[in-house]
N, C-alpha and C. Protein backbone atom coordinates (compact mmCIF):
# COMPACT_ATOMS: atom_id res chain seq x y z
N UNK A 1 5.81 37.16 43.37
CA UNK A 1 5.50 35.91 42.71
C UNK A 1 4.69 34.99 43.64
N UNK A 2 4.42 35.06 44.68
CA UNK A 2 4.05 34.06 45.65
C UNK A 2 2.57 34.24 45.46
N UNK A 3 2.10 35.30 44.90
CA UNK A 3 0.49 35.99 45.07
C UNK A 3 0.39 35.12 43.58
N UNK A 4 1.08 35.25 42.77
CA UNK A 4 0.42 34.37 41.76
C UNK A 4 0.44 32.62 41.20
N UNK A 5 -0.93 32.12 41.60
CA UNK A 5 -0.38 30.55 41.37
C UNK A 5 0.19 30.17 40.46
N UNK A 6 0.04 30.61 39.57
CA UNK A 6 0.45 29.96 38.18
C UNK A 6 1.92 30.64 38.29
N UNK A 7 2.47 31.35 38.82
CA UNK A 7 3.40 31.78 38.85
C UNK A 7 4.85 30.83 39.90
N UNK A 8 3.78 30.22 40.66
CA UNK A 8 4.25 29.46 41.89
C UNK A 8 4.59 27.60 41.27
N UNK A 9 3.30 27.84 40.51
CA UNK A 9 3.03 26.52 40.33
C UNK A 9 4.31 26.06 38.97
N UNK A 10 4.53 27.49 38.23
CA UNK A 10 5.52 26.89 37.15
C UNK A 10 7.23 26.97 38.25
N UNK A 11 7.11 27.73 38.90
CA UNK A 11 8.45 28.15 40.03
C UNK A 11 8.78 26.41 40.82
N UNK A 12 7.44 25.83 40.94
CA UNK A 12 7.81 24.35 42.25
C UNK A 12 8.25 23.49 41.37
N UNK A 13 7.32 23.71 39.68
CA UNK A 13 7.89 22.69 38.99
C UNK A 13 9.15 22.70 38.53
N UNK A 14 9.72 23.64 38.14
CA UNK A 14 11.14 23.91 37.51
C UNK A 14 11.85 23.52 38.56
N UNK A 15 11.67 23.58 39.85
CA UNK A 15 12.70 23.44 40.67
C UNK A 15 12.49 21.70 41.28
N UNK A 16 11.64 20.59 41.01
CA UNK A 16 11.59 19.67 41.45
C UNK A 16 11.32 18.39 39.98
N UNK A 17 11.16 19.39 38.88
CA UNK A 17 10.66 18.17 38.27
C UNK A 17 12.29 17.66 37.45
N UNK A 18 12.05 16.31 37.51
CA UNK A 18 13.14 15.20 36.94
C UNK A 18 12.64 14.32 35.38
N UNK A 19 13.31 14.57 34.69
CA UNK A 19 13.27 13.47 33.66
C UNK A 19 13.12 11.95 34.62
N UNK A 20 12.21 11.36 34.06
CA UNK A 20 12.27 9.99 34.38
C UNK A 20 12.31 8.86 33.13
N UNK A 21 12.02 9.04 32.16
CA UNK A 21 12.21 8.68 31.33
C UNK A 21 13.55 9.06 29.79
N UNK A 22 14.22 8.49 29.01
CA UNK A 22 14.91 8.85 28.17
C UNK A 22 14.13 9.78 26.87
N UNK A 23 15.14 10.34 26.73
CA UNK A 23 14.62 11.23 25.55
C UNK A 23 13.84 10.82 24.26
N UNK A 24 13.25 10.58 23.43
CA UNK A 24 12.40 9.85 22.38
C UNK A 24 13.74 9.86 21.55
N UNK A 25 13.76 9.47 20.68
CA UNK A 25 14.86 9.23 19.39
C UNK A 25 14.03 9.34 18.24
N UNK A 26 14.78 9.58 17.12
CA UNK A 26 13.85 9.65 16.16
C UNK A 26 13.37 8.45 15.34
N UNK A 27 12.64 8.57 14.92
CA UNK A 27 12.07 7.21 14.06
C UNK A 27 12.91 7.04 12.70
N UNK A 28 13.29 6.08 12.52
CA UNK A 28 14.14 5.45 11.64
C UNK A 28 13.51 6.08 9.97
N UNK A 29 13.77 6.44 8.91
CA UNK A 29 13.11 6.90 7.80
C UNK A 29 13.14 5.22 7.48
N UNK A 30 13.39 4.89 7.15
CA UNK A 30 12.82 3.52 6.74
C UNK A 30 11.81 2.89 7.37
N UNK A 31 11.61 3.07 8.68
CA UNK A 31 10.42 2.48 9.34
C UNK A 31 9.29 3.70 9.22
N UNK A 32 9.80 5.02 8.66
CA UNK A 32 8.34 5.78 8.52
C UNK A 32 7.80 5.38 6.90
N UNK A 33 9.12 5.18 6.26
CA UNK A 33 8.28 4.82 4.75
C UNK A 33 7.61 3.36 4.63
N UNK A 34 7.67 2.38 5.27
CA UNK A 34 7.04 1.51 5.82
C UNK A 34 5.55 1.77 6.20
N UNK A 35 5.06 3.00 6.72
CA UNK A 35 3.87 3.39 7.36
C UNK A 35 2.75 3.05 6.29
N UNK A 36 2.04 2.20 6.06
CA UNK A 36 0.69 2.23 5.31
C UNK A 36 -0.82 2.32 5.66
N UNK A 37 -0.47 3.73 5.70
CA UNK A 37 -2.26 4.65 6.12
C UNK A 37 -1.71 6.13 6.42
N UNK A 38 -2.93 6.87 6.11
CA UNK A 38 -2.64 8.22 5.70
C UNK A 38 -1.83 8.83 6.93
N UNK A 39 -1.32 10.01 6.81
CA UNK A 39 -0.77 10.67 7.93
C UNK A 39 -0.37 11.95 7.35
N UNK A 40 -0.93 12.57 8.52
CA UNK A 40 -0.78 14.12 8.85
C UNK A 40 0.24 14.75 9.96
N UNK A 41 1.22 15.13 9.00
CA UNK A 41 1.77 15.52 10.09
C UNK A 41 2.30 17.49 9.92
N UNK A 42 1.83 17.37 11.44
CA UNK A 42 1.78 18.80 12.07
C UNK A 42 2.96 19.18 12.53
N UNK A 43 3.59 20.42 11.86
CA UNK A 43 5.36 21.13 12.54
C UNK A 43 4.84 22.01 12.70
N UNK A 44 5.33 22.42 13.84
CA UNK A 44 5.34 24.08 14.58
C UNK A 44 6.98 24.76 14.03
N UNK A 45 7.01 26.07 13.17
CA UNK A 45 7.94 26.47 12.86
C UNK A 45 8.56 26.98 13.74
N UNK A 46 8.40 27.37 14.98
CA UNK A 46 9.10 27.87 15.97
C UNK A 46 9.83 26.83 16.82
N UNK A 47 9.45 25.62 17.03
CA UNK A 47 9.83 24.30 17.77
C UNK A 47 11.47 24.44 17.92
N UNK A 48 11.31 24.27 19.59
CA UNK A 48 12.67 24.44 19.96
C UNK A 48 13.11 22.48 20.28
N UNK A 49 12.45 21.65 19.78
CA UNK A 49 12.24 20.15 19.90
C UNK A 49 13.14 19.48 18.56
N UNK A 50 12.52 20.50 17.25
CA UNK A 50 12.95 19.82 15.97
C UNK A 50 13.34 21.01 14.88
N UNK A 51 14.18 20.86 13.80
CA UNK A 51 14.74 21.92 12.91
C UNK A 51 13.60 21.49 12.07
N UNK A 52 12.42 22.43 11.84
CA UNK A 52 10.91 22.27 11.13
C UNK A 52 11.64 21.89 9.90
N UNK A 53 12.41 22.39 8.79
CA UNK A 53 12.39 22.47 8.19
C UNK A 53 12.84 21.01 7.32
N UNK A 54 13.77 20.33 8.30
CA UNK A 54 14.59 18.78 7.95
C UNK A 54 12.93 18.13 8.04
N UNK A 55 12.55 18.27 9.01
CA UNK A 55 11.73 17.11 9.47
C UNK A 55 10.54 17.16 8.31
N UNK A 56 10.15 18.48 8.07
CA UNK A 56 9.18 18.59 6.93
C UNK A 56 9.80 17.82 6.18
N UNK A 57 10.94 18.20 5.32
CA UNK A 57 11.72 17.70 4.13
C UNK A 57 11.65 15.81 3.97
N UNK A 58 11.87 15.84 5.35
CA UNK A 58 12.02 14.25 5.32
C UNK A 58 10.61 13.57 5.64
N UNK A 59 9.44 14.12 6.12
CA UNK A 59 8.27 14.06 5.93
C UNK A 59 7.56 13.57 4.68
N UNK A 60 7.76 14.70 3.81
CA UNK A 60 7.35 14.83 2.66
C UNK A 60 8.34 13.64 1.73
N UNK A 61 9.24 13.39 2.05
CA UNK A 61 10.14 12.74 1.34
C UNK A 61 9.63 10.99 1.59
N UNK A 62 9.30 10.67 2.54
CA UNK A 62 8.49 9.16 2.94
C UNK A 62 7.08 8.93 2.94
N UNK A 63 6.62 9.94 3.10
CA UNK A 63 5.13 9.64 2.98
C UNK A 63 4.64 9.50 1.80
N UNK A 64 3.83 8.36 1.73
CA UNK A 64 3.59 7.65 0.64
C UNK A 64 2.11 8.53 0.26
N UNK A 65 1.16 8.37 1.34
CA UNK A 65 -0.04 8.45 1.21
C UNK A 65 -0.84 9.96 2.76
N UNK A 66 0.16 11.02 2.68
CA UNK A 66 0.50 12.06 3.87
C UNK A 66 0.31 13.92 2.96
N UNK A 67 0.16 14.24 3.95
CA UNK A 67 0.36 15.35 4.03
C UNK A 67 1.26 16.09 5.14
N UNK A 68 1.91 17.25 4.51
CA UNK A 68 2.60 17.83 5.78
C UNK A 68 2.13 19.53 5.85
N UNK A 69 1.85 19.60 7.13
CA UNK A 69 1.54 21.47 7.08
C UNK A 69 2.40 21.62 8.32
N UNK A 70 2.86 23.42 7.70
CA UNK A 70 3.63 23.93 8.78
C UNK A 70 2.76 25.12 9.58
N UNK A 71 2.98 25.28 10.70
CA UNK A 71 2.24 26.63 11.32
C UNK A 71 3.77 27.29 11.82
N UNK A 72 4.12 28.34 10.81
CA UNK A 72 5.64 29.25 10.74
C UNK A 72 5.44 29.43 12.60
N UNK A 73 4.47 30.23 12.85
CA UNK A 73 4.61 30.80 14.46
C UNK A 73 4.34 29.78 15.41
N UNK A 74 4.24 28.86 15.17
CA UNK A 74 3.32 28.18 15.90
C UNK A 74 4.81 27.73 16.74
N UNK A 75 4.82 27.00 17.94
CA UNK A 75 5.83 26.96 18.96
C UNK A 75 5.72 25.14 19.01
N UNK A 76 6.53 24.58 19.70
CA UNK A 76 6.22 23.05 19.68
C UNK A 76 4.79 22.61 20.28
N UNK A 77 4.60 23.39 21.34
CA UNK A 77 3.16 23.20 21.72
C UNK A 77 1.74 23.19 20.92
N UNK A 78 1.74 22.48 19.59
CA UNK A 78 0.83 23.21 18.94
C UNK A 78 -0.68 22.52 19.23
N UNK A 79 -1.48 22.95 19.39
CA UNK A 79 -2.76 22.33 20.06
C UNK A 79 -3.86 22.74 19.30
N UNK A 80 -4.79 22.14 19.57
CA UNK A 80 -6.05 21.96 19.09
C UNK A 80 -6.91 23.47 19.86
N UNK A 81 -6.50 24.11 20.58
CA UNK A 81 -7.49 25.37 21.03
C UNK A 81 -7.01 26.18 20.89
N UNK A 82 -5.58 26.74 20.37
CA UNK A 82 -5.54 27.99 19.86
C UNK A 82 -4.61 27.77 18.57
N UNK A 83 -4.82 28.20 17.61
CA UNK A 83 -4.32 28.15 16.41
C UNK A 83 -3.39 29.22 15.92
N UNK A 84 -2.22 28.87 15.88
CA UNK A 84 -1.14 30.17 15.96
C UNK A 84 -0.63 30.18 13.86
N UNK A 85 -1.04 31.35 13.49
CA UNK A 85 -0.42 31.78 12.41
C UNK A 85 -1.26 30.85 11.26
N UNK A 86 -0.92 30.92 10.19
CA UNK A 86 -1.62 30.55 9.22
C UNK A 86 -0.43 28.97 8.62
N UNK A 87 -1.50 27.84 8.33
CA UNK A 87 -0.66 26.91 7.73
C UNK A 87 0.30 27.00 6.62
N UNK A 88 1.43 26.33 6.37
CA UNK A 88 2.28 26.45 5.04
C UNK A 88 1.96 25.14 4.98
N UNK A 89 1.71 24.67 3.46
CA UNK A 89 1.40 23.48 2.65
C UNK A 89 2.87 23.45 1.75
């Protein structure tokens, strides 16, 4: 492992990095149905962060003026340069 950086570099972090900040909480459903302007929101079905399936539910359930898509494979990391699995609408 020492020959590979990226191998090193995830090894120094696991072993030194600290939360410094508190965990996010979730946003109140009343303060998301409050939201006036469109919104898109993106779940990764694999997300070890959120149960895709509540958060869709309750997504879809406040958004006034939204869309929600799921990417089933997609992991919490979901990013703009690699596109994992096909969307669920």
């Amino acid at each position: 492992m020492e020959d590979e950086p990226v191998a090193r570099m995830i090894e120094t972090a696991m072993s030194a990095y600290t939360i410094k900040l508190p965990q996010p909480t979730a946003i109140p459903e009343a303060d998301l149905e409050r939201l006036d302007l469109p919104v898109l929101a993106i779940l990764a079905g694999n997300s070890v962060m959120h149960d895709t399936s509540k958060a869709a539910k309750v997504a879809e359930r406040v958004s006034k003026n939204g869309a929600v898509v799921v990417y089933p494979e997609a992991s919490h990391a979901v990013g703009p340069r690699r596109r994992t699995g096909s969307p669920r609408k």
